[in-house]
C-alpha atoms as a PDB file:
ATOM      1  CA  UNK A   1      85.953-147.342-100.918  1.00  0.00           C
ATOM      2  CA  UNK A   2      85.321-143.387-101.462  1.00  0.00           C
ATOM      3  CA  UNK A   3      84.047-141.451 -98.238  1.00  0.00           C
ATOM      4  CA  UNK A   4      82.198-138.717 -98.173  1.00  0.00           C
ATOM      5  CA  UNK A   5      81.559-136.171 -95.322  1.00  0.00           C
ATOM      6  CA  UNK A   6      79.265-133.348 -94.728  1.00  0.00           C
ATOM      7  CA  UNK A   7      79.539-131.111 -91.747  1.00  0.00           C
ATOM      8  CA  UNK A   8      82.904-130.034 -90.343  1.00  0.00           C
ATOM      9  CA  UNK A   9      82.389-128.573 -87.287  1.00  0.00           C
ATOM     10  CA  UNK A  10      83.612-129.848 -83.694  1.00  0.00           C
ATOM     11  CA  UNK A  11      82.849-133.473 -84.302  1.00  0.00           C
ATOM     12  CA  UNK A  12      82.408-133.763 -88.294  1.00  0.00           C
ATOM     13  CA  UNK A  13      86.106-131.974 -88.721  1.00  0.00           C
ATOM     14  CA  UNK A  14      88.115-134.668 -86.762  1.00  0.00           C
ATOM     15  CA  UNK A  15      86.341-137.381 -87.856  1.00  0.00           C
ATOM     16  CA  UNK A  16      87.348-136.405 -91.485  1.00  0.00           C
ATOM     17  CA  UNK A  17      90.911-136.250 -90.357  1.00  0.00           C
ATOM     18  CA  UNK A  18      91.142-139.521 -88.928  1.00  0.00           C
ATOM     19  CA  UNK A  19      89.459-140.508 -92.220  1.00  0.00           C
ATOM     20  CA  UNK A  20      91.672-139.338 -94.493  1.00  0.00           C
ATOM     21  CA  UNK A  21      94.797-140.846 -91.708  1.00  0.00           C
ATOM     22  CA  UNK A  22      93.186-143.728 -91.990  1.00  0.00           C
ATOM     23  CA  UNK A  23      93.620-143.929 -96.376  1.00  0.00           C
ATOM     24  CA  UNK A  24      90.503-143.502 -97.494  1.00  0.00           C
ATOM     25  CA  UNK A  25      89.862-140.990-100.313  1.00  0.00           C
ATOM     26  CA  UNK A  26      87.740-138.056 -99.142  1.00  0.00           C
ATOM     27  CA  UNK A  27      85.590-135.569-100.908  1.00  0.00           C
ATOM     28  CA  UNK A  28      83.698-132.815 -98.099  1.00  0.00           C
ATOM     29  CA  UNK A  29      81.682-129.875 -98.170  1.00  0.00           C
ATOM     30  CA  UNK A  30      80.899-127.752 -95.384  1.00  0.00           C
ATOM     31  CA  UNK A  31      79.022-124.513 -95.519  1.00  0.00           C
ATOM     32  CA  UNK A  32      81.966-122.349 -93.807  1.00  0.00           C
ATOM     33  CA  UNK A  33      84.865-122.372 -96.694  1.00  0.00           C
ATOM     34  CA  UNK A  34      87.666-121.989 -94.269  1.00  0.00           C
ATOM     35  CA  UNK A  35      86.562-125.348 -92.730  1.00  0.00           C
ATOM     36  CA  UNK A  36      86.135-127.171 -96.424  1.00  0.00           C
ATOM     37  CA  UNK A  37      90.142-125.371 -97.140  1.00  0.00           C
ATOM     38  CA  UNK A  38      91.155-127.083 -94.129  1.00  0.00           C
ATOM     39  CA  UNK A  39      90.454-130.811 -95.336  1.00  0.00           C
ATOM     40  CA  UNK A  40      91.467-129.772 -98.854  1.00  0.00           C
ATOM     41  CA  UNK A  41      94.836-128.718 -97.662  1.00  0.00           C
ATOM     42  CA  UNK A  42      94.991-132.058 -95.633  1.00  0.00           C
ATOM     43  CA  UNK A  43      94.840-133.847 -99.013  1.00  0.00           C
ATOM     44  CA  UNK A  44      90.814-134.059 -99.498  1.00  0.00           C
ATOM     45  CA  UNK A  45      89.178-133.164-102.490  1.00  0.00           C
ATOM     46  CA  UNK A  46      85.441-130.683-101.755  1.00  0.00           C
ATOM     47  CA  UNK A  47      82.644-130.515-103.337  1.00  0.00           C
ATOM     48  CA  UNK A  48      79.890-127.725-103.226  1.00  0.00           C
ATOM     49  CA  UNK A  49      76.592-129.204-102.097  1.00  0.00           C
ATOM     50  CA  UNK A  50      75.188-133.007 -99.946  1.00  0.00           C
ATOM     51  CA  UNK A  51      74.768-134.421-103.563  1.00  0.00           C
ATOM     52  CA  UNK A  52      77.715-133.786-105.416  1.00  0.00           C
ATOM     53  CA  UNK A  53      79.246-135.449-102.034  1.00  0.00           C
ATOM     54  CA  UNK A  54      77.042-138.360-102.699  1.00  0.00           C
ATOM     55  CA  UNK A  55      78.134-138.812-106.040  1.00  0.00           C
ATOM     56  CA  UNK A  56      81.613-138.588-105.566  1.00  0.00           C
ATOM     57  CA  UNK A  57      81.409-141.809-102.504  1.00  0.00           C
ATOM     58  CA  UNK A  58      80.266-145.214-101.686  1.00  0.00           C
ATOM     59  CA  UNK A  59      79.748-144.068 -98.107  1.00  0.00           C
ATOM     60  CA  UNK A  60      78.519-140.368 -96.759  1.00  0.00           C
ATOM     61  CA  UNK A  61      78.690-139.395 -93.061  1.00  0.00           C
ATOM     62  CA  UNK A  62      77.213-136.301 -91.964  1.00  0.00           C
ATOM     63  CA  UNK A  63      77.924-134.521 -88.504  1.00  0.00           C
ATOM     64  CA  UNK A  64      75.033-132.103 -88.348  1.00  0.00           C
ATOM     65  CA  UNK A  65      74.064-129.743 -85.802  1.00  0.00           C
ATOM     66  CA  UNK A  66      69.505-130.333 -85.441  1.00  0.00           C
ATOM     67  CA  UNK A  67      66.305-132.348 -86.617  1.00  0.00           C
ATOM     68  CA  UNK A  68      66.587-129.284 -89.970  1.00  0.00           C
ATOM     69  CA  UNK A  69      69.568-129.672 -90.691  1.00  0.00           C
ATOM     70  CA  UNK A  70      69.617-133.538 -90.986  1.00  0.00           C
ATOM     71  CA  UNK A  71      66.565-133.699 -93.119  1.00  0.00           C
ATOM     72  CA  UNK A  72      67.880-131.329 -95.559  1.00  0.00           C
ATOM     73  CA  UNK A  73      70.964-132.670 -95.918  1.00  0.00           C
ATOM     74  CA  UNK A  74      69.436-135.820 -96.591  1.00  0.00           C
ATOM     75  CA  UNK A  75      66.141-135.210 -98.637  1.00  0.00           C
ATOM     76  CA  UNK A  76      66.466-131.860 -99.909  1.00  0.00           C
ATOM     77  CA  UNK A  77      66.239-131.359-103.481  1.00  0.00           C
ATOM     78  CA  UNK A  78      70.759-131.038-103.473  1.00  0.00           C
ATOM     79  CA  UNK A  79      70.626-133.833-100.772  1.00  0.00           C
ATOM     80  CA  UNK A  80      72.819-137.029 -99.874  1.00  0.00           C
ATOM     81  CA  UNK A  81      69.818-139.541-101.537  1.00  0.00           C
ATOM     82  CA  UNK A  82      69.520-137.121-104.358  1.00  0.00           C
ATOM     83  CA  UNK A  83      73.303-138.257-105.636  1.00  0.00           C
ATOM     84  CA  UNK A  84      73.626-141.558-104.106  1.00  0.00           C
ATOM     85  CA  UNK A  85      73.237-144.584-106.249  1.00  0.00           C
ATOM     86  CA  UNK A  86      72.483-147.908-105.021  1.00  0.00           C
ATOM     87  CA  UNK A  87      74.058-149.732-102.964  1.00  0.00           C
ATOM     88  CA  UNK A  88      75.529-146.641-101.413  1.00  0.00           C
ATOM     89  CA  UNK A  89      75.687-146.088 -97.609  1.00  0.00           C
ATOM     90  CA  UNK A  90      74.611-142.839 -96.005  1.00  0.00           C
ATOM     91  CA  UNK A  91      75.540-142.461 -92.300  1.00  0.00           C
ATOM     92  CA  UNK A  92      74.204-139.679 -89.544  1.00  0.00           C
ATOM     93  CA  UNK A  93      76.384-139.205 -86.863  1.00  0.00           C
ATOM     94  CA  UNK A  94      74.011-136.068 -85.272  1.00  0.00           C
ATOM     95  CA  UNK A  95      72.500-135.930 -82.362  1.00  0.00           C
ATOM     96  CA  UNK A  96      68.991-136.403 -83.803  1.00  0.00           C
ATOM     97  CA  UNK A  97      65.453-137.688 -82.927  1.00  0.00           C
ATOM     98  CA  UNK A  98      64.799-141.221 -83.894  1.00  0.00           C
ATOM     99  CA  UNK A  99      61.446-140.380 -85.920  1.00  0.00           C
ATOM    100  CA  UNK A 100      64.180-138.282 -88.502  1.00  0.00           C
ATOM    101  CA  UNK A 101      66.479-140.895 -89.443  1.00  0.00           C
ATOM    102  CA  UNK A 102      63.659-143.388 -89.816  1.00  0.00           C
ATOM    103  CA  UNK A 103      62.160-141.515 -92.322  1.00  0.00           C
ATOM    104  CA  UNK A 104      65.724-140.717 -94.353  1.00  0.00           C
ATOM    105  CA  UNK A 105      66.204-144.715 -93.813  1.00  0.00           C
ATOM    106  CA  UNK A 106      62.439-145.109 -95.633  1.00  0.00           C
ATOM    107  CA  UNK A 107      63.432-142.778 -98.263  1.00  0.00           C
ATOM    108  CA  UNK A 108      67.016-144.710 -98.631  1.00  0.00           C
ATOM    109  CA  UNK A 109      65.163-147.739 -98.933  1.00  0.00           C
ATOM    110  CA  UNK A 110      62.899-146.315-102.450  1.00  0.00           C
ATOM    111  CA  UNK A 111      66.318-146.095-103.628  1.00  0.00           C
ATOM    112  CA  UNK A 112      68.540-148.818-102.330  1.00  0.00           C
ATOM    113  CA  UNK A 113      70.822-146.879-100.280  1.00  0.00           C
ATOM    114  CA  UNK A 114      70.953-147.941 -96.605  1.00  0.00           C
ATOM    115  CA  UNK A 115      71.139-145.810 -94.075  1.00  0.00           C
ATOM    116  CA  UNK A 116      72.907-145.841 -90.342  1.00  0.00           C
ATOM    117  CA  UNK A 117      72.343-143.584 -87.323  1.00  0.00           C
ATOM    118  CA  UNK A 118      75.435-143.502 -85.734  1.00  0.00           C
ATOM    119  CA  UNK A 119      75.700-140.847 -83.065  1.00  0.00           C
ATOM    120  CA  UNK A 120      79.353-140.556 -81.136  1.00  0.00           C
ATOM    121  CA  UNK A 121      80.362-139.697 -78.009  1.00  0.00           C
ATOM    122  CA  UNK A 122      84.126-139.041 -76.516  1.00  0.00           C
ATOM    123  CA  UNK A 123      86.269-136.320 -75.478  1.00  0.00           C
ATOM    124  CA  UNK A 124      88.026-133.605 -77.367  1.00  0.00           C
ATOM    125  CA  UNK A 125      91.219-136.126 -77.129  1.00  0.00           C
ATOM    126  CA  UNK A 126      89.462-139.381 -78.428  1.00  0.00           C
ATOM    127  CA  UNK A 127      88.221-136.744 -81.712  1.00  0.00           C
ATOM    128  CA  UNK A 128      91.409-136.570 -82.442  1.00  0.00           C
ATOM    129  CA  UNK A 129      92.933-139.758 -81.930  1.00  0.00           C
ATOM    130  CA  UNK A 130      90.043-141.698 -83.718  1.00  0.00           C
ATOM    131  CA  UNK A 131      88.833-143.839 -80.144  1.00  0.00           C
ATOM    132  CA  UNK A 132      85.270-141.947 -80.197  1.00  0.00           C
ATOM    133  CA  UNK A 133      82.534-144.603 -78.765  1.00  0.00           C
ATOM    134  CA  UNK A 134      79.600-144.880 -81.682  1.00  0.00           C
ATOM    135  CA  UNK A 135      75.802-146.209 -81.089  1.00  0.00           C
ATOM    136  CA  UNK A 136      75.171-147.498 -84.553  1.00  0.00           C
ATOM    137  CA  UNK A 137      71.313-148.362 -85.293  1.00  0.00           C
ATOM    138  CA  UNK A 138      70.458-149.959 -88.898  1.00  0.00           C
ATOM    139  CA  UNK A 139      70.756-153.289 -90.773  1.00  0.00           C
ATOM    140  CA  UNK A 140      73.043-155.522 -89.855  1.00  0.00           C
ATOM    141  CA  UNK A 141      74.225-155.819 -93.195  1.00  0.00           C
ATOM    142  CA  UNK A 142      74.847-152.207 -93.834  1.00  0.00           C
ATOM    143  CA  UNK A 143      76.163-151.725 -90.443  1.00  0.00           C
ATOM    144  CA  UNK A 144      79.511-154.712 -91.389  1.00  0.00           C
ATOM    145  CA  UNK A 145      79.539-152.880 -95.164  1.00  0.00           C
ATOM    146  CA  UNK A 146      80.535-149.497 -93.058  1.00  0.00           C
ATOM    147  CA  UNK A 147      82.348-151.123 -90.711  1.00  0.00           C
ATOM    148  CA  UNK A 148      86.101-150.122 -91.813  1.00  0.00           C
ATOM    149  CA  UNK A 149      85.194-146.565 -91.876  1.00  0.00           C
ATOM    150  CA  UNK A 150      83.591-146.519 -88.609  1.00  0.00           C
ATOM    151  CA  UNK A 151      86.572-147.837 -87.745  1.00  0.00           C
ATOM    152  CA  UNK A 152      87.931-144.947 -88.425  1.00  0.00           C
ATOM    153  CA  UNK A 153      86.579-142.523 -86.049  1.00  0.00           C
ATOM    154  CA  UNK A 154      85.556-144.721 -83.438  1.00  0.00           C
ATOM    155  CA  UNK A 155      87.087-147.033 -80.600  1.00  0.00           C
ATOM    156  CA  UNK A 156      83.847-148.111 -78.992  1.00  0.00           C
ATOM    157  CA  UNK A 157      81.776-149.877 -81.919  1.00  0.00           C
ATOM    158  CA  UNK A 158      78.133-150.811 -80.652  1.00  0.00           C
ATOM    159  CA  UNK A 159      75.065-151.711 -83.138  1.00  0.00           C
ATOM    160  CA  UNK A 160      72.713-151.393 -80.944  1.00  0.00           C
ATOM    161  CA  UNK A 161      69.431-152.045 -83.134  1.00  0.00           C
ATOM    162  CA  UNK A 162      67.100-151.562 -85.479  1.00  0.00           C
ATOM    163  CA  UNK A 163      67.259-147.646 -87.404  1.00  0.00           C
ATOM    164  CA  UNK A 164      66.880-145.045 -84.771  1.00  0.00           C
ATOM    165  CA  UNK A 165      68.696-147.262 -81.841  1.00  0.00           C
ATOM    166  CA  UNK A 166      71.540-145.272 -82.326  1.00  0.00           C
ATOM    167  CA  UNK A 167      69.592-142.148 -81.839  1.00  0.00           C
ATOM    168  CA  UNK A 168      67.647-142.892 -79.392  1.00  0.00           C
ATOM    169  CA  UNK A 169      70.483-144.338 -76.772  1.00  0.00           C
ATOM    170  CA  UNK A 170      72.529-141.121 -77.806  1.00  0.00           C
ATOM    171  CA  UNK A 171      69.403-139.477 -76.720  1.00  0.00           C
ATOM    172  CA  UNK A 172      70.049-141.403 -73.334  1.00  0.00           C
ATOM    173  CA  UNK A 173      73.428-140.774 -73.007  1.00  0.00           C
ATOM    174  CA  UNK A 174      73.076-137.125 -73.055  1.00  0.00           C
ATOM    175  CA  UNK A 175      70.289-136.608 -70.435  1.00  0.00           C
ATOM    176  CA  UNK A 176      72.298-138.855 -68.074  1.00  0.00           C
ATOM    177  CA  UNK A 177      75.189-136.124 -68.851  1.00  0.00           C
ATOM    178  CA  UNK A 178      73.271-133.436 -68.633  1.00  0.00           C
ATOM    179  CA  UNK A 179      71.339-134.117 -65.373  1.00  0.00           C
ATOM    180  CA  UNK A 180      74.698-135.025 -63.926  1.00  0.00           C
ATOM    181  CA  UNK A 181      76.375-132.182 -64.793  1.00  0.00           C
ATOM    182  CA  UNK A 182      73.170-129.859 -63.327  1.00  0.00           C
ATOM    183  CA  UNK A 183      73.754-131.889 -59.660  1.00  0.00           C
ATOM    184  CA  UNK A 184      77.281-131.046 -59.930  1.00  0.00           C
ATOM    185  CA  UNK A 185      76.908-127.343 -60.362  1.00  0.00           C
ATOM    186  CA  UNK A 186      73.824-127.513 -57.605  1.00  0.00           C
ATOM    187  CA  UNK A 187      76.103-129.668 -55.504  1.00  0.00           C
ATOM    188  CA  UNK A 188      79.007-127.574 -55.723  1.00  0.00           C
ATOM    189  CA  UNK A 189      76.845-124.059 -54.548  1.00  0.00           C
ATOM    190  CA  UNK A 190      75.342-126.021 -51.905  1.00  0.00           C
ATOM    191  CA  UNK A 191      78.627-126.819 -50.350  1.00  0.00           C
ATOM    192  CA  UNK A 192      80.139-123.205 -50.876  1.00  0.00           C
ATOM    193  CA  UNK A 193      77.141-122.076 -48.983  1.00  0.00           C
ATOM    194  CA  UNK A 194      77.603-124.159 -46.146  1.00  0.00           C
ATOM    195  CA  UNK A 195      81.023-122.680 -46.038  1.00  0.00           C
ATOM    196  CA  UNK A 196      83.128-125.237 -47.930  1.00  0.00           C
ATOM    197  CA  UNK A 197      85.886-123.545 -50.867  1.00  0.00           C
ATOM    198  CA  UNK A 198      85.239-125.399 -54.314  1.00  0.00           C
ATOM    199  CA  UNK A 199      88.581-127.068 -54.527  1.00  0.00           C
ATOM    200  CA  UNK A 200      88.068-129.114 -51.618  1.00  0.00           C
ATOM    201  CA  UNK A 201      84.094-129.898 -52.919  1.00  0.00           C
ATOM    202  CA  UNK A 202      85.931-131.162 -56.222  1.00  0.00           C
ATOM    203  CA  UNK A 203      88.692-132.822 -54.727  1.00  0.00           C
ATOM    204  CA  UNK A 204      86.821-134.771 -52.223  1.00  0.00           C
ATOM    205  CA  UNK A 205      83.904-135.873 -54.587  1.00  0.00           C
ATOM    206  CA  UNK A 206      86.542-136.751 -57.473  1.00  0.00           C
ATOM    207  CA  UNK A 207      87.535-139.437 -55.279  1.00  0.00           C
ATOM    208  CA  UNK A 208      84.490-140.582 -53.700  1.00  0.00           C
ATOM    209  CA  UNK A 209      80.917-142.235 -54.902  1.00  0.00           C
ATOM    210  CA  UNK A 210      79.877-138.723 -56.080  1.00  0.00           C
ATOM    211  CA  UNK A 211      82.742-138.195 -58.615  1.00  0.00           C
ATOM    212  CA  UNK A 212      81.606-138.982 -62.465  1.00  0.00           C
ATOM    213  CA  UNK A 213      83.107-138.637 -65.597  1.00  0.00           C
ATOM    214  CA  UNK A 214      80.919-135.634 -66.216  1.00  0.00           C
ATOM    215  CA  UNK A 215      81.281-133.922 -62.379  1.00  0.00           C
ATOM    216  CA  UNK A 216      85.333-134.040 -62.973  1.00  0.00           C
ATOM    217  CA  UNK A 217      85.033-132.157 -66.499  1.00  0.00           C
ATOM    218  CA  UNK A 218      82.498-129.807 -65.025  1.00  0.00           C
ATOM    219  CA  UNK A 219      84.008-128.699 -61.817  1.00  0.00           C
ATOM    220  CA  UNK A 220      87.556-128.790 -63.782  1.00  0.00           C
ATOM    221  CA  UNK A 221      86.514-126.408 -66.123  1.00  0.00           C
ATOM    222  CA  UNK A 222      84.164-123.849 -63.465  1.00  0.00           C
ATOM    223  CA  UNK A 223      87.206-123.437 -61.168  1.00  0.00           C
ATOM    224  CA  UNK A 224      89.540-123.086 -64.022  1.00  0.00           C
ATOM    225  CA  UNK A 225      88.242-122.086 -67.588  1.00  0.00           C
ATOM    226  CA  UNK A 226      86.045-119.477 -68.293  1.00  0.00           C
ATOM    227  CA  UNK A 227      82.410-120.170 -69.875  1.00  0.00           C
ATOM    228  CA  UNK A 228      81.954-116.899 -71.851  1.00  0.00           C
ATOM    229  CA  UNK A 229      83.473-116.334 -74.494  1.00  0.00           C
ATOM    230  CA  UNK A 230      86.257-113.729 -75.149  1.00  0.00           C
ATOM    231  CA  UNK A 231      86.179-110.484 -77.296  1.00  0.00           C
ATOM    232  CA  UNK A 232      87.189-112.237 -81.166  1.00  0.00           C
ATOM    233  CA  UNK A 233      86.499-115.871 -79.633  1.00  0.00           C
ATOM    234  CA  UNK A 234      84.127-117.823 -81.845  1.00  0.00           C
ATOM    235  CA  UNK A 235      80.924-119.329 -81.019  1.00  0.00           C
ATOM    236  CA  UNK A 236      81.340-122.461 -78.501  1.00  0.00           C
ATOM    237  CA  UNK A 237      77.453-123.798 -78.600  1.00  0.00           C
ATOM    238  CA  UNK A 238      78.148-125.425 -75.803  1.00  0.00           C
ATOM    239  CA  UNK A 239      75.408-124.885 -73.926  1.00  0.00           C
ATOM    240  CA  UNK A 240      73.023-124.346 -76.815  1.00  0.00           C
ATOM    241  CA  UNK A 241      73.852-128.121 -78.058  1.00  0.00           C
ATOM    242  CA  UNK A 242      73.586-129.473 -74.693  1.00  0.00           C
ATOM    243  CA  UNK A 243      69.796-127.867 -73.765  1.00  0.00           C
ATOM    244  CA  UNK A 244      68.533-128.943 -77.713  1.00  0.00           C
ATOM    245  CA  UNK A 245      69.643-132.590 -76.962  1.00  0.00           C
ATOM    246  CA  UNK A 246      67.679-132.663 -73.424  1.00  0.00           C
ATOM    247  CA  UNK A 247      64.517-131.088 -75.237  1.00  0.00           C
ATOM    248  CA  UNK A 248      65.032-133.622 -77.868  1.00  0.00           C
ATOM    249  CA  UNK A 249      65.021-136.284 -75.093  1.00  0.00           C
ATOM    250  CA  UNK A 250      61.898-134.908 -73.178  1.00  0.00           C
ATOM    251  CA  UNK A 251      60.269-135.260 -76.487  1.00  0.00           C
ATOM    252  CA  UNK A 252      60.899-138.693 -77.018  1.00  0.00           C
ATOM    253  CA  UNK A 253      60.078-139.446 -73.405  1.00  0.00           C
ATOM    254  CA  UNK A 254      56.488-137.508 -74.492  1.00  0.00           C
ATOM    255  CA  UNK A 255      56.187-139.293 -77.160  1.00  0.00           C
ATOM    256  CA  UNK A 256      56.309-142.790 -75.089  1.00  0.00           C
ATOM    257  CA  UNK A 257      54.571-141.398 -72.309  1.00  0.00           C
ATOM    258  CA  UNK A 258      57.139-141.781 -70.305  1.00  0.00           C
ATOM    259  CA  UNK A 259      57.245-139.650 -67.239  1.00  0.00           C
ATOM    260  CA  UNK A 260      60.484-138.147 -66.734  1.00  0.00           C
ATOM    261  CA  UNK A 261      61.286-137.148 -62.962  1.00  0.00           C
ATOM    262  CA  UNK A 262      65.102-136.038 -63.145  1.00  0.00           C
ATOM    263  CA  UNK A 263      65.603-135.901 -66.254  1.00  0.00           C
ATOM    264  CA  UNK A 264      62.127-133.646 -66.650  1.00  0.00           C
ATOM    265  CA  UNK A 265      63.958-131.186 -63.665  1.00  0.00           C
ATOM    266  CA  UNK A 266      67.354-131.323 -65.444  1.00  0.00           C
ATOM    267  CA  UNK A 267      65.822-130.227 -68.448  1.00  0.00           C
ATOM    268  CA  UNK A 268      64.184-126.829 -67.514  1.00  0.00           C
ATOM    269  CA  UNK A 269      67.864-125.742 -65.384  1.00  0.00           C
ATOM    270  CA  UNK A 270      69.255-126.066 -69.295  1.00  0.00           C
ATOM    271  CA  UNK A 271      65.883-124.459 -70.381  1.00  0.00           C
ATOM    272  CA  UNK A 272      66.673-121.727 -67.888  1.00  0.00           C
ATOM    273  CA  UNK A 273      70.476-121.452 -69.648  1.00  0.00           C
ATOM    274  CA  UNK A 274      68.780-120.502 -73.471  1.00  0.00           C
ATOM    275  CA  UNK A 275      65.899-118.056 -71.226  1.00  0.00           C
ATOM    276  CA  UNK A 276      69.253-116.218 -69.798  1.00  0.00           C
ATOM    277  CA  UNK A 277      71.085-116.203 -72.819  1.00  0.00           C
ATOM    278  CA  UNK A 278      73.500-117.976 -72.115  1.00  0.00           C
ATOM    279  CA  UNK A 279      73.271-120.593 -75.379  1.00  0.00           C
ATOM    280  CA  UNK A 280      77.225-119.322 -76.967  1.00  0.00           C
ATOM    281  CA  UNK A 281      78.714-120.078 -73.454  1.00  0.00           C
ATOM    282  CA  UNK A 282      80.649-123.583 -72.571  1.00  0.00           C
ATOM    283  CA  UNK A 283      78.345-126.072 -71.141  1.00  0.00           C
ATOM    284  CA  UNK A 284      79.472-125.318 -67.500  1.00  0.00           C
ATOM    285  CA  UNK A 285      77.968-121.865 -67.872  1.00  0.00           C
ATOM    286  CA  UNK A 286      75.128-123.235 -66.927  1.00  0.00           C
ATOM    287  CA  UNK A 287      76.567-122.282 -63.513  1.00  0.00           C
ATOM    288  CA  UNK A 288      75.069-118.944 -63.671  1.00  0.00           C
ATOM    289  CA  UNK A 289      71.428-120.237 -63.575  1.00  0.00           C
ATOM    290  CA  UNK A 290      71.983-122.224 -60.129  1.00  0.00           C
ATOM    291  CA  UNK A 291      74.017-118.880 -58.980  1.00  0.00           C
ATOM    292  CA  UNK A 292      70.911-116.642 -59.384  1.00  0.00           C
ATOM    293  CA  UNK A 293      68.620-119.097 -57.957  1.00  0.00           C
ATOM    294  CA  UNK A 294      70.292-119.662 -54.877  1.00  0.00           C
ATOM    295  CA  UNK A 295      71.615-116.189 -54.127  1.00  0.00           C
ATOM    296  CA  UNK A 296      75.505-118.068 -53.997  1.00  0.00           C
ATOM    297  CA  UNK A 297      78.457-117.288 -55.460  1.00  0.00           C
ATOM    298  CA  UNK A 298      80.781-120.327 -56.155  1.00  0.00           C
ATOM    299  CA  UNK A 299      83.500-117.523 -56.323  1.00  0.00           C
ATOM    300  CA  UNK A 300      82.425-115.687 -52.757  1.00  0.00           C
ATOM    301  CA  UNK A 301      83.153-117.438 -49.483  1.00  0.00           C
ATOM    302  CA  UNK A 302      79.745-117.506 -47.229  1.00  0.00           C
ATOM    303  CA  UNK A 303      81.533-117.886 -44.145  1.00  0.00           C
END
């Protein structure tokens, strides 16, 4: 079985690594050479545009970065369907709105190609070591034919539904982080201003009914790491990625009429992030926002 991958930034790179550890043959392209040199030193072979991926592989997996980018990798005129052939599998991992896979999946379909969203999730550490967790929505069929590369990549295998189940509970997944992680910065603020020092708000709540996944990494990384990036540092997108995934998730909540109480609230303090120019900093940057709000300084006793 020949893979293909398109996209080889912070998730899409590692997941062609554990590909190609895995013994699959691997052909990628990337629009950043340096990325695409990368693989190609790492024993992949590259090719220069989404179809000449497709033609070289059975399966494709893309790890894009929006709604734009996804539907021109997949139906532009040099796209994934463009090459593919039938019977050929074409896999999204982005974080996407449903509505855009469906229609790649109905264009797939004209062709008989199937198509998988298949959105991941995991820490810097399970990228690497191939133990991501992926929400795989699609046929049930296509979903066992992609199976061993999936397998790849991911430790945590779900199909969750029909096409645009995977999206949609990645969708989920990432408001729940993202309104967590807003309560932990708010949380943490509140308790310097009533005169507590961060370490002990982090410490106490890490081992209480307050303490998340999401609250450890996020106070970890405000007491310790720095948000903004360094003179010569590239880009994180950290916060940029995390306030297009909530608006993506208030739109889908629009679209249902759903009305969206926290995760409505979360979504304008990541809002308030891109309005203060913050979108290049680390996720926990976000910090800044609650900081100018509340006139406290996680850094400045109050007492």
């Amino acid at each position: 079985m020949k893979v293909g991958m398109i996209g080889l930034g912070g998730m899409g790179k590692p997941i062609a690594e554990c590909i190609l550890r895995t013994g699959f043959e691997l052909t990628v392209a990337d629009l950043r050479p340096e990325q695409v040199a990368a693989l190609v030193s790492a024993g992949a072979a590259s090719a220069k545009t989404p179809a000449e991926v497709a033609e070289a592989s059975d399966i494709v997996i893309a790890s894009l970065p929006s709604n734009a980018a996804s539907e021109d990798v997949a139906l532009g005129p040099n796209g994934v369907l463009a090459g593919a052939k039938q019977g050929d599998v074409y896999i999204d991992t982005s974080t996407i709105s449903p509505d855009v896979i469906r229609r790649v999946a109905s264009a797939g379909a004209e062709k008989g190609i199937g198509v998988l969203d298949a959105p991941v999730s995991g820490s810097g550490l399970q990228r690497l070591d191939g133990t991501l967790t992926v929400m795989v929505g699609g046929d049930a069929t296509t979903f066992e034919l992609a199976r061993p590369v999936l397998e790849a990549f991911g430790g945590n295998i779900f199909h969750v539904g029909p096409i645009g189940s995977g999206a949609t509970i990645k969708l989920i997944n990432n408001l729940v982080m993202a309104s967590n992680a807003a309560a932990a910065m708010e949380g943490m603020l509140l308790g310097v201003k009533a005169g507590l020092t961060p370490e002990i708000i982090r410490d106490v709540l890490k081992v209480s009914s307050g303490g998340s996944t999401i609250f450890n990494n996020v106070a970890d990384r405000i007491l310790d790491t720095p948000a903004k990036p360094k003179p010569g540092d590239g880009p994180t997108h950290g916060l940029q990625t995390v306030s297009k995934d909530v608006r993506l998730a208030s739109d889908l909540a629009r679209s249902l009429g759903f009305p969206m109480i926290m995760g409505g609230a979360a979504t304008q303090a990541w809002l308030a992030g891109d309005a203060k120019g913050l979108q290049l900093h680390e996720m926990w940057g976000l910090i800044e926002v609650f900081e100018d709000f509340t006139g406290v300084r996680l850094d400045k006793p109050q007492h």
